[in-house]
C-alpha atoms as a PDB file:
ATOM      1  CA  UNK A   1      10.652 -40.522  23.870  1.00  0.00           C
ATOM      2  CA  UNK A   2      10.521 -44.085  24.961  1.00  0.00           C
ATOM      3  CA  UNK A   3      12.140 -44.884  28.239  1.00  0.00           C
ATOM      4  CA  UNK A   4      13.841 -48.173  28.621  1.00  0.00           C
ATOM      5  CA  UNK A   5      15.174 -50.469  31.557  1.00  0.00           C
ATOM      6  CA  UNK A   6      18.412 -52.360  31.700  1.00  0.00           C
ATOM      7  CA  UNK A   7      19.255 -55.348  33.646  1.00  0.00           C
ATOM      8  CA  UNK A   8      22.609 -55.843  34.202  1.00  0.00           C
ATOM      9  CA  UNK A   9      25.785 -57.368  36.454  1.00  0.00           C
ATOM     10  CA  UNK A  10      28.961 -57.327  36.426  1.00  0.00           C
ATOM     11  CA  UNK A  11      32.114 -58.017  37.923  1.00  0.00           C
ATOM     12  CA  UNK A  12      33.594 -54.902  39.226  1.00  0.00           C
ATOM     13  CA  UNK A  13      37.203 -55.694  39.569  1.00  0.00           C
ATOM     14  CA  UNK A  14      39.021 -53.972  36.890  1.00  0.00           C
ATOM     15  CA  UNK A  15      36.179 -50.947  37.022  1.00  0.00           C
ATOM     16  CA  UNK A  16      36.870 -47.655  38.996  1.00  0.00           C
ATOM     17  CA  UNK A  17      33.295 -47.813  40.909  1.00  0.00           C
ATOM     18  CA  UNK A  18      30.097 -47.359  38.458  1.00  0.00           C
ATOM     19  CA  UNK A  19      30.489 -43.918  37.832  1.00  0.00           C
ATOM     20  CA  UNK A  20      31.644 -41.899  35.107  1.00  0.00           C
ATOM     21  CA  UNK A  21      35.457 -40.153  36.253  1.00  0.00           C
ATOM     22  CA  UNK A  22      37.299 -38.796  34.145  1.00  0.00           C
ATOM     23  CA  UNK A  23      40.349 -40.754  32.937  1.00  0.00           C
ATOM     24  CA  UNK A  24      39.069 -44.038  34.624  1.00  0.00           C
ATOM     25  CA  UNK A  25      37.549 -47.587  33.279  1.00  0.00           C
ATOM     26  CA  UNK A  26      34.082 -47.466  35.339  1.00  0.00           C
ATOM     27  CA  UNK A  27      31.105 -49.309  34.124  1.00  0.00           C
ATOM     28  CA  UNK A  28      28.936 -46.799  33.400  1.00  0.00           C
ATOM     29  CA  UNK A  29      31.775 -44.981  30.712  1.00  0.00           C
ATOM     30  CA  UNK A  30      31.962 -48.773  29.093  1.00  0.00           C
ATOM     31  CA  UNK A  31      28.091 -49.241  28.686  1.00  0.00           C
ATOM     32  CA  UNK A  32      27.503 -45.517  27.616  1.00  0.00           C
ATOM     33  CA  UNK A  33      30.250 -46.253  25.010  1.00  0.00           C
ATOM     34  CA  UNK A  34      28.418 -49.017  23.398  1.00  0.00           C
ATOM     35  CA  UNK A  35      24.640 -47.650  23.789  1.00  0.00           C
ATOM     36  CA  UNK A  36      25.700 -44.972  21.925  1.00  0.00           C
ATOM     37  CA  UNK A  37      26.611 -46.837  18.957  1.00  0.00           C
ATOM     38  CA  UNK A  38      22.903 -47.745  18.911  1.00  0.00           C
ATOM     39  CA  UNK A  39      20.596 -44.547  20.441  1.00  0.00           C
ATOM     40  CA  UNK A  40      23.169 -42.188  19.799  1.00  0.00           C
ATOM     41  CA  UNK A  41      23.965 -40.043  23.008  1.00  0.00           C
ATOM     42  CA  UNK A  42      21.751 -40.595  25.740  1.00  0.00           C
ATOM     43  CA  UNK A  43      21.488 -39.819  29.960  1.00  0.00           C
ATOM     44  CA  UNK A  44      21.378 -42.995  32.051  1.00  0.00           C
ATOM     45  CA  UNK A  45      20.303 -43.327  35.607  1.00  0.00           C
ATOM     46  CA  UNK A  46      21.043 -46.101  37.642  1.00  0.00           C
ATOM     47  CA  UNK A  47      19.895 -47.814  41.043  1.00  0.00           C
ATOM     48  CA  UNK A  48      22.587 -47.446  42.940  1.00  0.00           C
ATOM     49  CA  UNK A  49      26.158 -46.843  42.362  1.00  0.00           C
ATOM     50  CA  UNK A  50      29.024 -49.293  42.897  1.00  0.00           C
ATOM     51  CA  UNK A  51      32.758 -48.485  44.381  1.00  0.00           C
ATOM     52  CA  UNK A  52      35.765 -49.433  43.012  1.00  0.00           C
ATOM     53  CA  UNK A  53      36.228 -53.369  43.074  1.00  0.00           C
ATOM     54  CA  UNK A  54      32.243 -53.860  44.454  1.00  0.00           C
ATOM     55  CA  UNK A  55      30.418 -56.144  41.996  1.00  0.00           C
ATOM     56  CA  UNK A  56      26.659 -56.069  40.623  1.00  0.00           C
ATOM     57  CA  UNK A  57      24.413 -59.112  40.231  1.00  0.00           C
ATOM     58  CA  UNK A  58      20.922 -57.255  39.531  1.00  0.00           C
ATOM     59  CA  UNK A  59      22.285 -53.503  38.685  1.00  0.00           C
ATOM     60  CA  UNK A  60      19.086 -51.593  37.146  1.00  0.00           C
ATOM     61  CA  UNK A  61      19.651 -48.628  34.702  1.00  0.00           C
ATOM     62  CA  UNK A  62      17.230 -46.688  32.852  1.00  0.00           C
ATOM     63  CA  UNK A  63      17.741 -43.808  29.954  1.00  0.00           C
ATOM     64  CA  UNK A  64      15.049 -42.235  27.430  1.00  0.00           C
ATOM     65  CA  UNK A  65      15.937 -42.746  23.791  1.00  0.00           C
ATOM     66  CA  UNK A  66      14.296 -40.645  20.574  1.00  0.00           C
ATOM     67  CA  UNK A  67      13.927 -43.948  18.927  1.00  0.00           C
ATOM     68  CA  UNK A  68      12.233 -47.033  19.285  1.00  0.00           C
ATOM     69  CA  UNK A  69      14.301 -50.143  19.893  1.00  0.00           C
ATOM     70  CA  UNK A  70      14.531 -53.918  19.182  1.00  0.00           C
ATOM     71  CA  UNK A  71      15.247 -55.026  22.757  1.00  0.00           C
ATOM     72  CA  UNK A  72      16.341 -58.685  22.309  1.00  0.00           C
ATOM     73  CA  UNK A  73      18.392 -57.199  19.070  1.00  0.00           C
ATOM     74  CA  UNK A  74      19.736 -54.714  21.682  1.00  0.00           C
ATOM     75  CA  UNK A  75      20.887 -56.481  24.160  1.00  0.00           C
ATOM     76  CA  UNK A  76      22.532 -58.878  22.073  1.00  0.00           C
ATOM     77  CA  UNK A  77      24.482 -56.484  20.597  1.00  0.00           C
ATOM     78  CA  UNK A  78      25.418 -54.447  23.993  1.00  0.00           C
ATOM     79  CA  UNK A  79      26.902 -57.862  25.323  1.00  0.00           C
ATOM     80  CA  UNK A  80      29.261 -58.630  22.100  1.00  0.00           C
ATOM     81  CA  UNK A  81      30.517 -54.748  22.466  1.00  0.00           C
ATOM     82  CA  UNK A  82      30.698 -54.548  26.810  1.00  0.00           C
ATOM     83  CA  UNK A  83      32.837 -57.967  27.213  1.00  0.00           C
ATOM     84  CA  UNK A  84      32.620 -60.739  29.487  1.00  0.00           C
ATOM     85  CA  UNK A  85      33.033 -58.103  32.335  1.00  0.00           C
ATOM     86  CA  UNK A  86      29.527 -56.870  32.077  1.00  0.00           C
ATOM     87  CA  UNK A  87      26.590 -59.086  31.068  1.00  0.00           C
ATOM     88  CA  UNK A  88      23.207 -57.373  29.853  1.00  0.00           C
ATOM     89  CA  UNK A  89      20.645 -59.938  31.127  1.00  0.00           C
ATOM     90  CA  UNK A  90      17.706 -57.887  29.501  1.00  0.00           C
ATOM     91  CA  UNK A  91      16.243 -54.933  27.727  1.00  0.00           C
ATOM     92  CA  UNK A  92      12.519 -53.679  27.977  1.00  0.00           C
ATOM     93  CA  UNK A  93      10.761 -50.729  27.530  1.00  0.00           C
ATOM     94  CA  UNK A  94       9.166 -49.324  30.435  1.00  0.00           C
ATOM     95  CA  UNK A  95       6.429 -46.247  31.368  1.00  0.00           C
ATOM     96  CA  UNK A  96       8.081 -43.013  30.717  1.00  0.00           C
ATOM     97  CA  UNK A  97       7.705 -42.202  34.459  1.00  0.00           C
ATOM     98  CA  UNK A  98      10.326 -45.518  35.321  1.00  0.00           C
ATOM     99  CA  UNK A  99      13.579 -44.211  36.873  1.00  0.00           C
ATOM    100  CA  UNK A 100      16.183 -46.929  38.038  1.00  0.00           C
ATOM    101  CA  UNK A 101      17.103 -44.695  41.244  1.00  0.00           C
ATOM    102  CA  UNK A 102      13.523 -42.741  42.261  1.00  0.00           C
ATOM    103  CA  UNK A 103      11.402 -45.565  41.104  1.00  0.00           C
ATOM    104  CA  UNK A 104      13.224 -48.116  43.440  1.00  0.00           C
ATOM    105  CA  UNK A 105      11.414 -49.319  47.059  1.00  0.00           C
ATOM    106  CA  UNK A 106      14.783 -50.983  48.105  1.00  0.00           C
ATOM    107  CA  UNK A 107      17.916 -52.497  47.469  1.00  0.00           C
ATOM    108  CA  UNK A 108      19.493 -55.619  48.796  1.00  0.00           C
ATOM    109  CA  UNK A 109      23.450 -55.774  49.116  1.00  0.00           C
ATOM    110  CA  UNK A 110      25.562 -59.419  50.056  1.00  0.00           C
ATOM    111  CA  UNK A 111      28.739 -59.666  51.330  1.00  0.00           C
ATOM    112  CA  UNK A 112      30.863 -62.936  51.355  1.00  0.00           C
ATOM    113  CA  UNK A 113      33.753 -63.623  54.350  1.00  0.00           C
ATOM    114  CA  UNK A 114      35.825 -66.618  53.696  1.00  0.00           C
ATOM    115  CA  UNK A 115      36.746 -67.136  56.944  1.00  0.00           C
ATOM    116  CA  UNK A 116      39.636 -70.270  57.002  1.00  0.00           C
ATOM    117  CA  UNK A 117      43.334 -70.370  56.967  1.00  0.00           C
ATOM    118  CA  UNK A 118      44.289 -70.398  53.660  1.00  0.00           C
ATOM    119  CA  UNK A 119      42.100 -68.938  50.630  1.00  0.00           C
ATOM    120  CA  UNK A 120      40.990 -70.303  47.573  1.00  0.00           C
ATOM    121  CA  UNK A 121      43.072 -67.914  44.859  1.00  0.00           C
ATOM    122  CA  UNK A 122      40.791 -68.465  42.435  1.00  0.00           C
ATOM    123  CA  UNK A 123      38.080 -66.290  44.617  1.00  0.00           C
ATOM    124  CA  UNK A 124      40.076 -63.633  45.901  1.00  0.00           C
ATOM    125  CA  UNK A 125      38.343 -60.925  44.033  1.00  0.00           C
ATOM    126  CA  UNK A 126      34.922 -62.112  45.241  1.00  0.00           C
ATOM    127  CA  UNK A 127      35.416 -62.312  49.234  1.00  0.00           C
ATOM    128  CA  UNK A 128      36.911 -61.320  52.344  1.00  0.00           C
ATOM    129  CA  UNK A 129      39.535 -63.304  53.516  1.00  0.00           C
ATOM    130  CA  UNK A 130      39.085 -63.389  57.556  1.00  0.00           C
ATOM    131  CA  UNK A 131      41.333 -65.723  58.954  1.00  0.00           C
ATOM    132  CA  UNK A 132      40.670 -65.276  62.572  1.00  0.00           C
ATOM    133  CA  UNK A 133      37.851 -67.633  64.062  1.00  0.00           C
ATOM    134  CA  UNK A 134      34.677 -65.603  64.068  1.00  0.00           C
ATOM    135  CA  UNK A 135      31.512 -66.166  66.301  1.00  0.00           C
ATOM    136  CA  UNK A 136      28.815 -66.272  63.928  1.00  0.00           C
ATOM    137  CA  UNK A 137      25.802 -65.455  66.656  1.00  0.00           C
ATOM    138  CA  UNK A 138      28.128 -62.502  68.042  1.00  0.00           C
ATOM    139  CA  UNK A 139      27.881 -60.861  64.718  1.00  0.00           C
ATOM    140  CA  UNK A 140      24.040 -61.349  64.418  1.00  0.00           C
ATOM    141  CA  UNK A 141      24.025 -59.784  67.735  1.00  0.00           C
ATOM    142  CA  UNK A 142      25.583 -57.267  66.430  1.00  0.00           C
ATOM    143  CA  UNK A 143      24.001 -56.824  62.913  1.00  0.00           C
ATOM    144  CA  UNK A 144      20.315 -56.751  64.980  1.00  0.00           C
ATOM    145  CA  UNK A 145      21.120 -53.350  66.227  1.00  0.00           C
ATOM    146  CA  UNK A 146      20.897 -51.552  62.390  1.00  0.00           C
ATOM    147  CA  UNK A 147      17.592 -52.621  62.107  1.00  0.00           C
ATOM    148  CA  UNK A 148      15.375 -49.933  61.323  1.00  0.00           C
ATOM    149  CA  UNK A 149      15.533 -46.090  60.863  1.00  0.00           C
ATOM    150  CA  UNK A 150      18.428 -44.940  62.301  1.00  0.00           C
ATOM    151  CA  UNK A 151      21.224 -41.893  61.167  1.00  0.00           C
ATOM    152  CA  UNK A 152      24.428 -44.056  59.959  1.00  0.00           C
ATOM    153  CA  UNK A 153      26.658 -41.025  60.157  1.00  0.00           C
ATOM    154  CA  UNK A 154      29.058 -43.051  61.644  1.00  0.00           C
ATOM    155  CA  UNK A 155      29.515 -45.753  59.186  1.00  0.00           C
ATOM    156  CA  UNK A 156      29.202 -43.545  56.166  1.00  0.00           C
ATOM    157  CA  UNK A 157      31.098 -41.126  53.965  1.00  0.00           C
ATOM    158  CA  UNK A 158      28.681 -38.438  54.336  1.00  0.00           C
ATOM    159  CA  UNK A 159      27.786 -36.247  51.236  1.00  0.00           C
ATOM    160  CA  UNK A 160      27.454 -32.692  51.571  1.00  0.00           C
ATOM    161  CA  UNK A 161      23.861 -32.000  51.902  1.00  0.00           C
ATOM    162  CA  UNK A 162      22.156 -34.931  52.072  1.00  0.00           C
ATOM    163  CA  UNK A 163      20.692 -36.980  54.804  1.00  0.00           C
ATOM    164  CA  UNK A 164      22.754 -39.801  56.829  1.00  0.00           C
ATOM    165  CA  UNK A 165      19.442 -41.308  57.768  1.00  0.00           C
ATOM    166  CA  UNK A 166      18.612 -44.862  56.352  1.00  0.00           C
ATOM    167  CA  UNK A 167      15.810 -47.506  56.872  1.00  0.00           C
ATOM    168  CA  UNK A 168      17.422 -51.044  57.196  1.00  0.00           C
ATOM    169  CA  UNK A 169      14.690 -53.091  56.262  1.00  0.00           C
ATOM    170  CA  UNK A 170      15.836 -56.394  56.813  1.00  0.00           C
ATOM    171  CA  UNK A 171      19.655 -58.244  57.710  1.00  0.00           C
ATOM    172  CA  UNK A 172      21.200 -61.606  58.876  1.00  0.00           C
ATOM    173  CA  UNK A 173      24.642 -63.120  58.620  1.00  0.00           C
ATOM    174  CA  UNK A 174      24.280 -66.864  57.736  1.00  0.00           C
ATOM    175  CA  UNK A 175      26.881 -69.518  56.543  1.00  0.00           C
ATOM    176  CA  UNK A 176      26.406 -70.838  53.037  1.00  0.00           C
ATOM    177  CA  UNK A 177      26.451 -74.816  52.990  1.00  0.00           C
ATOM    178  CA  UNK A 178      28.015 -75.032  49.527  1.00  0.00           C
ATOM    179  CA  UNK A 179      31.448 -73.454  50.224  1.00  0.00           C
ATOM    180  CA  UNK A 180      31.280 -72.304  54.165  1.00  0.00           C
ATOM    181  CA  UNK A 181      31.358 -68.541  53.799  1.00  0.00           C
ATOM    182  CA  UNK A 182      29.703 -66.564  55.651  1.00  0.00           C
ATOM    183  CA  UNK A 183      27.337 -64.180  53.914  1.00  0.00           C
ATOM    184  CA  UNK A 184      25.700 -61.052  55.205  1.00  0.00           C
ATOM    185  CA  UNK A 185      22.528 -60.295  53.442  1.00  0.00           C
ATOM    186  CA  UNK A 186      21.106 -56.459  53.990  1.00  0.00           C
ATOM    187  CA  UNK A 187      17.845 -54.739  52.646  1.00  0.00           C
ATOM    188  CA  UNK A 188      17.508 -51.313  52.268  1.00  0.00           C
ATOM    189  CA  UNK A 189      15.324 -47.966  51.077  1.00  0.00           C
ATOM    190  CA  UNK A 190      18.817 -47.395  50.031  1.00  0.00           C
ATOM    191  CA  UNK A 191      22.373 -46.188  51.386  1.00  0.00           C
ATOM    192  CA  UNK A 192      25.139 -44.224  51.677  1.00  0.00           C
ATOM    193  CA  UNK A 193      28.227 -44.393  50.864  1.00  0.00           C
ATOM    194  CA  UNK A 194      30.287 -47.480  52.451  1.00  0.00           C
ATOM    195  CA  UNK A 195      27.500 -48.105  55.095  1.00  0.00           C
ATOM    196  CA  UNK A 196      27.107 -52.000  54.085  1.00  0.00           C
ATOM    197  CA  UNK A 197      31.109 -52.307  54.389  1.00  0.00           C
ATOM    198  CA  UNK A 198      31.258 -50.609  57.594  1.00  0.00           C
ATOM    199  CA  UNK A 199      28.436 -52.411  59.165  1.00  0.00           C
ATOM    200  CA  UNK A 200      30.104 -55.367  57.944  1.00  0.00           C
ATOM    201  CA  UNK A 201      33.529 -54.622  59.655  1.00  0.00           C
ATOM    202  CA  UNK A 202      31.502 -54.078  62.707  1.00  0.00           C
ATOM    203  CA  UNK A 203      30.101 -57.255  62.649  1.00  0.00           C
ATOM    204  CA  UNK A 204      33.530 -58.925  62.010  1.00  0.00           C
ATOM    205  CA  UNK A 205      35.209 -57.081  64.872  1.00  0.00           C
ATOM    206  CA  UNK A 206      32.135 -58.660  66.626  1.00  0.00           C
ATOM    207  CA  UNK A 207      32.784 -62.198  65.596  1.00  0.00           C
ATOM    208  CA  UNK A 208      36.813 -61.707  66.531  1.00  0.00           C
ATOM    209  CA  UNK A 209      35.978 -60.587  70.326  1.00  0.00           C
ATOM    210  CA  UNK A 210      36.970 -57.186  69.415  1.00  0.00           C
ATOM    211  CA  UNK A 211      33.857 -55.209  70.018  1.00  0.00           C
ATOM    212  CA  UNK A 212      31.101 -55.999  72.361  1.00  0.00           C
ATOM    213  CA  UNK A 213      27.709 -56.607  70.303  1.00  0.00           C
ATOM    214  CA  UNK A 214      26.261 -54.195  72.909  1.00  0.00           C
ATOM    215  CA  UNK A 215      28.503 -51.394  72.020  1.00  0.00           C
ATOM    216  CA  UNK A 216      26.760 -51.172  68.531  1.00  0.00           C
ATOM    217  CA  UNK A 217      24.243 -48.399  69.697  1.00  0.00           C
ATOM    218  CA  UNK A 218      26.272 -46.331  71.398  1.00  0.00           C
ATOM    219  CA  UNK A 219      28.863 -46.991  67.722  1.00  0.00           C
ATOM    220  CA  UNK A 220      25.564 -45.344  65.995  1.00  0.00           C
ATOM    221  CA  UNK A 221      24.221 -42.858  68.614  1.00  0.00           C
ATOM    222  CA  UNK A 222      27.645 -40.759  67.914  1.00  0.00           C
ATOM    223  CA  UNK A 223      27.233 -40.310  64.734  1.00  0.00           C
ATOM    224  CA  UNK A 224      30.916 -40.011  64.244  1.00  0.00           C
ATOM    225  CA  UNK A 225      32.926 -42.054  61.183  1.00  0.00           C
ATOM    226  CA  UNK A 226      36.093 -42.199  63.825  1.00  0.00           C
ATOM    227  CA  UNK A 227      34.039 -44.248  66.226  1.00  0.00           C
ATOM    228  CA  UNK A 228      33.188 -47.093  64.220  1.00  0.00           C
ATOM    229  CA  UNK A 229      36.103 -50.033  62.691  1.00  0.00           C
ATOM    230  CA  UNK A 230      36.779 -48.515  59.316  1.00  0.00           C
ATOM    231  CA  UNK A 231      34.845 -50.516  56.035  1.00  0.00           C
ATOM    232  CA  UNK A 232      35.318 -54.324  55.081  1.00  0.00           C
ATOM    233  CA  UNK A 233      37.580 -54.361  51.712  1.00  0.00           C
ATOM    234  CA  UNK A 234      35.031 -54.075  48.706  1.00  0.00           C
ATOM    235  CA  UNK A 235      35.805 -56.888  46.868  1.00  0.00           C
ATOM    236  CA  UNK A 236      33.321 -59.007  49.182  1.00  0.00           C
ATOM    237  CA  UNK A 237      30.276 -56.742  48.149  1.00  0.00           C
ATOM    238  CA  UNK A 238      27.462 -57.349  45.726  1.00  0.00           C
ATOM    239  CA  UNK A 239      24.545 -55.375  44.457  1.00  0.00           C
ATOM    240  CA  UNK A 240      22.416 -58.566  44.570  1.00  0.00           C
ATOM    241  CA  UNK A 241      19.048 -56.866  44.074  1.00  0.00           C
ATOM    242  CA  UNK A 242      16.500 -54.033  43.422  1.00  0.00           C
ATOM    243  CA  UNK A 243      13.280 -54.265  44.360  1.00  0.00           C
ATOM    244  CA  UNK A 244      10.611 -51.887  42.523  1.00  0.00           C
ATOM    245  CA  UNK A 245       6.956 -53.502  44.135  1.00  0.00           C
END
C-alpha cells in the first residue's frame, strides 16, 4: 500500500488536543472524518500530539492507503471539507518505511508572552498575557540549564512506562521586533507531556524575580512535578516544526 505524508497546521482553539477522545472536537477526529471520504478508513500517525488550545504550524501525519492518490486533487479537497481551522499545506507520497512520529530527528515548539499592560483582544488565543515586567536575560539564564540530556520528571506529566528523559537540542528566549513579544524557541528529539509549558513558566517566574535562575538544576535534579511552577497556559504554544534530516 502506498504510504503518504501530510503537512498540516492549525489553530487549536476550539479542538480538544490532537487526539482522538471520545465525545470531543480534536483534530485528528475532524481530518480522519474527511480522509475517509476519499481512502476509505485508514490509521494515521502523527509527529507529535497537541493539547487542548496548543496550535500547529508544521504538524506532520502519515497513514498507508490501498489506493493510489491524486495529491494536489487531495489536498484540495481535504481543505474545502476540514474548514478554515485546519489548513492542509501539502500531500505527497512517501517510502513505505516514512512514519510521522519514528521517522522524526526532532521537533521545534514556540511560545509567545505578550508581556504589557493591556492585551491586544484580537490575539488572546495566540499568547500569554504576562503583565508583570520580566527580565529577559534572567529567563535565558534560566532556559540555559535544559540544555541537553537531562530526566524532565519534574516538568512533565509522566506516562506510565515510558521514559522522562529528553535531549533539548537547542533553546533561547528572544523578543520579536514586529510586535514586542517575547518568544521562546525550543528544539527537541521530542517531549513529554507539558514539558515546553513548564519550562516556560519556569522561565517566567525567572523573569518576575520569583525564582533564582540558579535554582533551575536543583528544580530538575528532583525529579518531582510539585517542585517546579506549574505549566504556562497553552494557548501561547506552537508546533512550529519537524525536522526529518
Amino acid at each position: 500500500m502506498p504510504t503518504y505524508r501530510l503537512d498540516l497546521g492549525y489553530d487549536g482553539s476550539g479542538f480538544h488536543g490532537y487526539a482522538v477522545q471520545a465525545g470531543l472536537r480534536t483534530v485528528q477526529a475532524v481530518l480522519e472524518e474527511a480522509l475517509f471520504k476519499i481512502t476509505g478508513p485508514v490509521q494515521t500517525t502523527v509527529a507529535g500530539r497537541t493539547d487542548a488550545g496548543v496550535h500547529a504550524r508544521g504538524q506532520v501525519v502519515s497513514f498507508a492507503c490501498e489506493r493510489e492518490l491524486d495529491e494536489d486533487r487531495t489536498a484540495r479537497s481535504l481543505n474545502k471539507m476540514v474548514r478554515e481551522e485546519i489548513v492542509i499545506r501539502g500531500c505527497r507520497m512517501v517510502p513505505d518505511e516514512f512514519n510521522a512520529r519514528f521517522s522524526a530527528r526532532s521537533r521545534t515548539y514556540r511560545y509567545r508572552v505578550a508581556n504589557v499592560p493591556l492585551l491586544d483582544p484580537l490575539i488572546r488565543h495566540t499568547v500569554w498575557h504576562v503583565r508583570d515586567p520580566l527580565d529577559l536575560s534572567r529567563m535565558n539564564m534560566a532556559a540555559g540549564h535544559f540544555i541537553g540530556l537531562h530526566d524532565f520528571a519534574s516538568f512533565c506529566r509522566k506516562a506510565e512506562g515510558r521514559s522522562t528523559e529528553r535531549s533539548v537540542l537547542s533553546l533561547d528566549w528572544a523578543r520579536d521586533p514586529a510586535d514586542g513579544h517575547l518568544v521562546f524557541e525550543i528544539t527537541a528529539s521530542s517531549f513529554c507531556r507539558h514539558m515546553v509549558r513548564s519550562l516556560v513558566a519556569v522561565c517566567v517566574d525567572a523573569g518576575r524575580e520569583k525564582l533564582e535562575p540558579e535554582a533551575v538544576p536543583d528544580i530538575i535534579a528532583v525529579r518531582d512535578r510539585s517542585a517546579a511552577c506549574g505549566a504556562a497556559p497553552p494557548q501561547g504554544l506552537t508546533l512550529w516544526e519537524i525536522s526529518y534530516e
